[in-house]
N, C-alpha and C. Protein backbone atom coordinates (compact mmCIF):
# COMPACT_ATOMS: atom_id res chain seq x y z
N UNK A 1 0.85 -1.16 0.00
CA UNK A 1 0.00 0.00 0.00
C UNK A 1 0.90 1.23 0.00
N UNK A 2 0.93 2.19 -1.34
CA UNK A 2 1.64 3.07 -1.27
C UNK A 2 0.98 4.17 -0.28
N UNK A 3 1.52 4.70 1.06
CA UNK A 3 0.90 6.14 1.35
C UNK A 3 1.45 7.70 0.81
N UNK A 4 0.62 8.46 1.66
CA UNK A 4 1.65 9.45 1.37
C UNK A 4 3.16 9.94 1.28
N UNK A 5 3.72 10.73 0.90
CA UNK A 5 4.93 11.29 0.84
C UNK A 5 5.85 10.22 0.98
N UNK A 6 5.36 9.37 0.16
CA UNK A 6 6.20 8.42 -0.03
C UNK A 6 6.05 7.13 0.98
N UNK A 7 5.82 7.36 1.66
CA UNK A 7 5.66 6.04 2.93
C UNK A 7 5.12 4.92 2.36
N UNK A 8 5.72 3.45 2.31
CA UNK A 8 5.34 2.68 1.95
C UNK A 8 5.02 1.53 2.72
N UNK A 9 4.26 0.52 2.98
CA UNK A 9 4.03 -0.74 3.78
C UNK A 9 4.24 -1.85 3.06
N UNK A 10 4.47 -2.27 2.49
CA UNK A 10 4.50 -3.75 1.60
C UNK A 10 5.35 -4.69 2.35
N UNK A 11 5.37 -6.13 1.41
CA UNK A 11 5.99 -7.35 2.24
C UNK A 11 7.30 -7.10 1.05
N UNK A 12 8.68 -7.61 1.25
CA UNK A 12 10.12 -7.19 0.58
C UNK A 12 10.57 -8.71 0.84
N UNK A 13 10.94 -8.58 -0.53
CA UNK A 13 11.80 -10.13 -0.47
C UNK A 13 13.46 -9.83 -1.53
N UNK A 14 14.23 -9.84 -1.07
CA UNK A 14 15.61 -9.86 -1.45
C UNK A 14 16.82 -10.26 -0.59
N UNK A 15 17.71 -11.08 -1.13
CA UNK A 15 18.57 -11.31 -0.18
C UNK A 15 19.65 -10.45 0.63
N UNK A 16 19.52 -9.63 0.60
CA UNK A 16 20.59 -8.38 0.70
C UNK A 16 19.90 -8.32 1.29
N UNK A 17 18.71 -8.51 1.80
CA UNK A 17 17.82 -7.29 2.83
C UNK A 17 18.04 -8.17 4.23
N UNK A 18 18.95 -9.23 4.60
CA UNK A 18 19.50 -9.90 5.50
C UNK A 18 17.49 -10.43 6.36
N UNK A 19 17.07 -11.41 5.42
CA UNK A 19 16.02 -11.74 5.41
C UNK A 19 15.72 -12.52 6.64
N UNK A 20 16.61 -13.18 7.21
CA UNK A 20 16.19 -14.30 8.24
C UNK A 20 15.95 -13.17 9.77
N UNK A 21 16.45 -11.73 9.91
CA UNK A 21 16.48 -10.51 10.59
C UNK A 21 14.93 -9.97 10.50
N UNK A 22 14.46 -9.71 8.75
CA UNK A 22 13.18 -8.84 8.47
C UNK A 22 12.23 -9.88 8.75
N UNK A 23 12.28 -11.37 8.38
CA UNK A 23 11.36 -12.37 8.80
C UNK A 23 10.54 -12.27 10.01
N UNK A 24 11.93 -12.14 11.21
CA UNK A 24 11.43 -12.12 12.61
C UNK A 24 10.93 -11.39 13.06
N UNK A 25 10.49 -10.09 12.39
CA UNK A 25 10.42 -8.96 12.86
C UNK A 25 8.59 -8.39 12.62
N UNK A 26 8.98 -9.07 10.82
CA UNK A 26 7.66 -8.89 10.40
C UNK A 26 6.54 -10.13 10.53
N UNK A 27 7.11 -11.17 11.27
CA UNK A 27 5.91 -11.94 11.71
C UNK A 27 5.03 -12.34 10.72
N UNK A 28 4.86 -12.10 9.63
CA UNK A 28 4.20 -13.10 8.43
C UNK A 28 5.17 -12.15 6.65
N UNK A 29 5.66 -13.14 6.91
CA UNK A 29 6.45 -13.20 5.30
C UNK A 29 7.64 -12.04 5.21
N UNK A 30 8.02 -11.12 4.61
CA UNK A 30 9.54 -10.50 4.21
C UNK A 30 8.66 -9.50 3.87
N UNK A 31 9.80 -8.51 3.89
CA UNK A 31 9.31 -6.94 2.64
C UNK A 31 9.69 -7.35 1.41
N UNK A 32 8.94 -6.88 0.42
CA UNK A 32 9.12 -7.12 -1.19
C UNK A 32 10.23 -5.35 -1.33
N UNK A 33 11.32 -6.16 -2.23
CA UNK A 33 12.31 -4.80 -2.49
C UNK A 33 11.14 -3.64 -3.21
N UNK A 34 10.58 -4.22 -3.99
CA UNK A 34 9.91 -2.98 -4.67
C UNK A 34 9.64 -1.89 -3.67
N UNK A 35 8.65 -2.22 -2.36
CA UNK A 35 8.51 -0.85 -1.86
C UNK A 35 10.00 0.23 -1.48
N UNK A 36 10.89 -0.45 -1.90
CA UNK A 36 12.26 0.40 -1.28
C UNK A 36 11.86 1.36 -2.60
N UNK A 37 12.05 1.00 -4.07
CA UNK A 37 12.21 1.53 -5.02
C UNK A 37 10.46 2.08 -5.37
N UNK A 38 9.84 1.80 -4.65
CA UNK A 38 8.57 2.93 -4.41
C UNK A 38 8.17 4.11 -3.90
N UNK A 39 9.15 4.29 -3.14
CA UNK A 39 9.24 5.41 -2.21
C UNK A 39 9.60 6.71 -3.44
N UNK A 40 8.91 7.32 -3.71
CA UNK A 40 8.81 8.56 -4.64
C UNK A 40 9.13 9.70 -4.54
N UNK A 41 9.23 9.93 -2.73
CA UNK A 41 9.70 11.70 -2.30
C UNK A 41 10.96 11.31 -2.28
N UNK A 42 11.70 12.78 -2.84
CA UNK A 42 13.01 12.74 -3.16
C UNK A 42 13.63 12.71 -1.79
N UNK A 43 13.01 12.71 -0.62
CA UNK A 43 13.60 12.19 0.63
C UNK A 43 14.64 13.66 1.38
N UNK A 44 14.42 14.37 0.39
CA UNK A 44 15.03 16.23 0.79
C UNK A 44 13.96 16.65 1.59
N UNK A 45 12.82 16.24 1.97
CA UNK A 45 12.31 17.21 2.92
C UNK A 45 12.73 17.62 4.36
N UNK A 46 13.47 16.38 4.89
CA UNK A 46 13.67 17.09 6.02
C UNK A 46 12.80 16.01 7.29
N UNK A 47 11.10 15.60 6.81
CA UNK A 47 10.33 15.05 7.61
C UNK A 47 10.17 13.78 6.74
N UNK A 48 9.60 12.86 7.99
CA UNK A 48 8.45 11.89 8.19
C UNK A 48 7.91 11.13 8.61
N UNK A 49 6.60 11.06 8.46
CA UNK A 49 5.97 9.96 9.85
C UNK A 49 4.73 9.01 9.18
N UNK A 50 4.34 8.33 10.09
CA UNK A 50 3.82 7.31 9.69
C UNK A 50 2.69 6.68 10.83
N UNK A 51 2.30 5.56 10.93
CA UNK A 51 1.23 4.78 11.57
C UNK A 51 1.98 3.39 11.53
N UNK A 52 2.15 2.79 12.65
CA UNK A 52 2.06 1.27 13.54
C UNK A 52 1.33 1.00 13.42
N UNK A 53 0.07 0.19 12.68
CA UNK A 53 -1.02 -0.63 13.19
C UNK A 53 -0.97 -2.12 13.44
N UNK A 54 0.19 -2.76 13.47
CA UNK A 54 0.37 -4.33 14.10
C UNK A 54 1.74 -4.18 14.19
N UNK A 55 1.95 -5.58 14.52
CA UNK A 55 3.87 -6.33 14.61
C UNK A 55 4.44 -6.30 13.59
N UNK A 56 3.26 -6.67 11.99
CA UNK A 56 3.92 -6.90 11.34
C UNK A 56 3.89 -5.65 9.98
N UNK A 57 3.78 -4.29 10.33
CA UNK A 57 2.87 -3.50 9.52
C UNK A 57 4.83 -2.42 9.69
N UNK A 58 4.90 -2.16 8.12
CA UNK A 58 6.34 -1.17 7.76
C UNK A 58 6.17 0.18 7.26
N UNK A 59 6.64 0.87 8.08
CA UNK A 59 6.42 1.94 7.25
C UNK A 59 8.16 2.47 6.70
N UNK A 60 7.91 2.81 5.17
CA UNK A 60 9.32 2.51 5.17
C UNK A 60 9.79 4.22 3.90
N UNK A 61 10.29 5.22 4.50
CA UNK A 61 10.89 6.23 3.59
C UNK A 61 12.25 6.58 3.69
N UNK A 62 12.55 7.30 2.36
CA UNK A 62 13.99 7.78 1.89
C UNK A 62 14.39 9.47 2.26
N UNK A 63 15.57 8.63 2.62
CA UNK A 63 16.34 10.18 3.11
C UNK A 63 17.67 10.52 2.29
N UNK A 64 17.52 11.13 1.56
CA UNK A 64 18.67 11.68 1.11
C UNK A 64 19.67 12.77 1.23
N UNK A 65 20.36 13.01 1.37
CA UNK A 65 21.28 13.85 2.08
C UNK A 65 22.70 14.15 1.87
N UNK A 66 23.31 15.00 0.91
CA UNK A 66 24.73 15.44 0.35
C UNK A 66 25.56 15.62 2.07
N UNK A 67 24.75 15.75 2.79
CA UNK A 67 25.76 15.90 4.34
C UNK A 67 26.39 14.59 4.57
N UNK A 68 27.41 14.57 4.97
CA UNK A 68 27.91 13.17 5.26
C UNK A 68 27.73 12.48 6.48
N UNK A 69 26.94 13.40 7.54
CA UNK A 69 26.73 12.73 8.72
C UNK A 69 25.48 13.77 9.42
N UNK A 70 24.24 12.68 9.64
CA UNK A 70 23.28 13.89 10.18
C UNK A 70 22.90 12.71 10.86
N UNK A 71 22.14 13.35 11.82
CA UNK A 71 21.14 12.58 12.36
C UNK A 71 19.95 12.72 12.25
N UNK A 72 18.66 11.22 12.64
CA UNK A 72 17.44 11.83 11.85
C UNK A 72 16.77 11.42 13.54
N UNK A 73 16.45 12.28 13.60
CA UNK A 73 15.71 11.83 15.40
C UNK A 73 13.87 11.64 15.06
N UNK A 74 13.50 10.94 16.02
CA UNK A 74 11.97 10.13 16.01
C UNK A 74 11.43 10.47 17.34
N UNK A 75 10.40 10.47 17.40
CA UNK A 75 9.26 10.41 18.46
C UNK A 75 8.17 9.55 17.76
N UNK A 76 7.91 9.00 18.89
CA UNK A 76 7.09 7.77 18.95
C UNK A 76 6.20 7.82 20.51
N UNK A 77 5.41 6.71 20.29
CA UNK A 77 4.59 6.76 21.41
C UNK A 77 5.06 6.06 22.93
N UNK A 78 4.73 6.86 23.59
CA UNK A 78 6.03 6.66 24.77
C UNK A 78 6.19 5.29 25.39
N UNK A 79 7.21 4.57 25.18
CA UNK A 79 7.25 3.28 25.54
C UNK A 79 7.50 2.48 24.68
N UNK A 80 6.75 3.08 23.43
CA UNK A 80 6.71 1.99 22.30
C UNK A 80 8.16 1.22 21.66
N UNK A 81 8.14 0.13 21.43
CA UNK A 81 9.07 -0.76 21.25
C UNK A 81 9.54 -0.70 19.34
N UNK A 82 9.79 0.24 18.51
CA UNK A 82 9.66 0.76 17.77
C UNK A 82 11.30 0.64 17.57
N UNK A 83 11.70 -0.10 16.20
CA UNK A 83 12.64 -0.49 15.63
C UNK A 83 12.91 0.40 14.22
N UNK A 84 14.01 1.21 13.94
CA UNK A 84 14.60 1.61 12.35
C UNK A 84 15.79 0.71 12.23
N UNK A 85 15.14 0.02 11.20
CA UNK A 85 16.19 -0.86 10.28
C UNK A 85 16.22 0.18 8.99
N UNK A 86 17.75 0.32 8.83
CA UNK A 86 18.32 1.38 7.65
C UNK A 86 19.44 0.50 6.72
N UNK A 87 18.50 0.88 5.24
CA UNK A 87 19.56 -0.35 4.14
C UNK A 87 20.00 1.31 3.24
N UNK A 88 21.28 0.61 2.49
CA UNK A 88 21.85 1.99 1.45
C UNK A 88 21.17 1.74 -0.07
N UNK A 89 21.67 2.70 -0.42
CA UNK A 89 21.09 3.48 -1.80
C UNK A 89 20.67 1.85 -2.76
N UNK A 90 21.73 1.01 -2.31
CA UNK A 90 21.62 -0.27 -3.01
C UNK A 90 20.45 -1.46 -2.05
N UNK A 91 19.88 -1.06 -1.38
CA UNK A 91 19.21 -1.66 -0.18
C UNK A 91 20.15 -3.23 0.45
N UNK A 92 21.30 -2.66 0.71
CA UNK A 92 22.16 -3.26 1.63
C UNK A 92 21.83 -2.79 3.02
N UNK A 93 21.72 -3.97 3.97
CA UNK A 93 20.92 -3.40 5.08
C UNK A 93 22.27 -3.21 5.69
N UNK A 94 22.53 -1.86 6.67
CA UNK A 94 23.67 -1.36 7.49
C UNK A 94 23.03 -1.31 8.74
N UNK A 95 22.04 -2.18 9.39
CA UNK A 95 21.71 -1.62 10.76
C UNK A 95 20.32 -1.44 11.79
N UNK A 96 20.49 -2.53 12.48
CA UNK A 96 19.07 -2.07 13.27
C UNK A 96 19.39 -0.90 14.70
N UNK A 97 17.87 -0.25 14.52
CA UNK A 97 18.40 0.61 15.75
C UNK A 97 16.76 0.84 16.45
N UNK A 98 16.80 0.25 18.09
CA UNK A 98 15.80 0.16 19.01
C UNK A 98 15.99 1.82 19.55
N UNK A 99 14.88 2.45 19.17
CA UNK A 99 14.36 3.47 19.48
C UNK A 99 14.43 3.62 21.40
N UNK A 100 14.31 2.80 21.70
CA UNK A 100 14.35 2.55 23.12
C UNK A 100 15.83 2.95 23.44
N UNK A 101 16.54 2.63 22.92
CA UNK A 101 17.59 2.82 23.44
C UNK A 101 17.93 4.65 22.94
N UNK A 102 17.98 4.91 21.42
CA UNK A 102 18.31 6.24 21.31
C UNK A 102 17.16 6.64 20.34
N UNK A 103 16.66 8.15 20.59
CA UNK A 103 15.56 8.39 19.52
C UNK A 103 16.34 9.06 18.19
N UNK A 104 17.99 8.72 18.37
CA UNK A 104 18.09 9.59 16.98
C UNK A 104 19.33 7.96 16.23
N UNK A 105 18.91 8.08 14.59
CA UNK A 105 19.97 7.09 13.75
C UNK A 105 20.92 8.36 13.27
N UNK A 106 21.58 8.01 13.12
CA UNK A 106 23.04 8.67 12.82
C UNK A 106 22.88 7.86 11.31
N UNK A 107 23.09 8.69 10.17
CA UNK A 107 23.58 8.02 9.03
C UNK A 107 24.62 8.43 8.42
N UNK A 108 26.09 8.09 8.23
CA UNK A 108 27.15 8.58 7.64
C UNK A 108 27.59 8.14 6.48
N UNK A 109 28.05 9.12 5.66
CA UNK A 109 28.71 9.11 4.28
C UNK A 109 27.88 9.38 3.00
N UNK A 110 26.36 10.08 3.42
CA UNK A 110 25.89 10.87 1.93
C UNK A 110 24.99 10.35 1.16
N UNK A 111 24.23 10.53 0.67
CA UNK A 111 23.85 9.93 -0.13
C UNK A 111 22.07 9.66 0.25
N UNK A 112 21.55 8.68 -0.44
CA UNK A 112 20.25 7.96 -0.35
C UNK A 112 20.40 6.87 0.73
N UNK A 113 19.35 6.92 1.45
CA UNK A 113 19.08 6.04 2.51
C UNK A 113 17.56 5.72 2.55
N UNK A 114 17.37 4.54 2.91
CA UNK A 114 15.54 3.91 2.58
C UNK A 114 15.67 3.44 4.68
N UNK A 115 14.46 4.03 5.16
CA UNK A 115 14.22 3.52 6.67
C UNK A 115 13.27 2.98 7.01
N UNK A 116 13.58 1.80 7.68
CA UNK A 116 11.91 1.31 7.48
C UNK A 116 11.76 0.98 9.30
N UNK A 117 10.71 1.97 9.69
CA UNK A 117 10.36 2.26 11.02
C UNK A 117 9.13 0.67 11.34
N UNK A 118 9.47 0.17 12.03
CA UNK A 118 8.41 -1.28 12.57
C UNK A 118 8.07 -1.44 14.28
N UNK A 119 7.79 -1.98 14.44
CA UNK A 119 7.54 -2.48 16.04
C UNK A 119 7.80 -3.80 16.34
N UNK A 120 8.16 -3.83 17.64
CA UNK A 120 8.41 -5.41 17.91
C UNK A 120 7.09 -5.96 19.03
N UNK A 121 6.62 -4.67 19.51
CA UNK A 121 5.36 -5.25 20.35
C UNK A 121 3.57 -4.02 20.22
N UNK A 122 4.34 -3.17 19.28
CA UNK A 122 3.54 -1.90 19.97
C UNK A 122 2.86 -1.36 18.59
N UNK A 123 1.97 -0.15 18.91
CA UNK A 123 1.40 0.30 17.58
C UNK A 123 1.60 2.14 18.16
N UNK A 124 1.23 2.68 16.64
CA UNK A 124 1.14 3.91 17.24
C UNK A 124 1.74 4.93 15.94
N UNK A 125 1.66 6.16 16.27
CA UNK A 125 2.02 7.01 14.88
C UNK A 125 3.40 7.95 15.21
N UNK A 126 4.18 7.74 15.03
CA UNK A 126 5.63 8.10 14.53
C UNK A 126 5.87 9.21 13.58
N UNK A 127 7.00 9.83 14.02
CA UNK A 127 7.58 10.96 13.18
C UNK A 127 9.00 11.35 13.08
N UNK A 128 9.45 11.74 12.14
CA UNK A 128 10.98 12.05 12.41
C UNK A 128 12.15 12.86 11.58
N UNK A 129 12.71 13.40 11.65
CA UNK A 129 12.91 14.46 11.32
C UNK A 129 14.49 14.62 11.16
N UNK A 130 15.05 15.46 9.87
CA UNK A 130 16.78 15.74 9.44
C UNK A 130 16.67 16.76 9.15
């Protein structure tokens, strides 16, 4: 389901996307790569947010960025158990990061980045910002 400003939910299947990781996460089947290469906003805005509605539900947008090191910080619903897994321009996955622990991903060295914000127990509407 494409949403707005790009936000995408779909199931992704590629091996690069370190599948036996997105399996566990998404609780019925993989992300299909296409939604990486669905994501349509040129990812320069700056924002974005999204909706949790299950375990296994992705919301997934692009950030692009000539800076070589920014951070993109999130708010989420307080408590919530809310995971960014971040793959590169080639959707090579570089990284999970539990919101619980820090609300901001650090992404270094430039370029296009695809994030795909999930939950491991929780629901709720998310936002986040470079």
């Amino acid at each position: 389901m494409l949403r707005e400003k790009g936000e995408v939910t779909e199931n992704l299947h590629n091996r690069r996307l370190a599948l036996p990781r997105l399996a566990r996460w998404a609780g019925v089947g993989v992300i299909v790569i296409a939604a990486l290469m669905a994501c349509d906003d040129d990812g320069r805005a700056g924002s974005a947010s999204g909706t949790i509605t299950s375990d296994s539900d992705w919301d997934i947008f692009k950030v692009y960025t000539d800076d070589p090191d920014i951070d993109v910080t999130f708010s989420r619903p307080a408590g919530a158990d809310f995971v960014v897994t971040v793959f590169d321009r080639r959707q090579y996955f570089l990284g999970d990061f539990h919101l619980l622990k820090s609300e901001k991903v650090n992404l270094v060295g430039g370029g296009r980045f695809y994030l795909a914000v999930h939950s491991l127990n929780d629901t709720g509407d998310w936002s986040a910002y470079w």
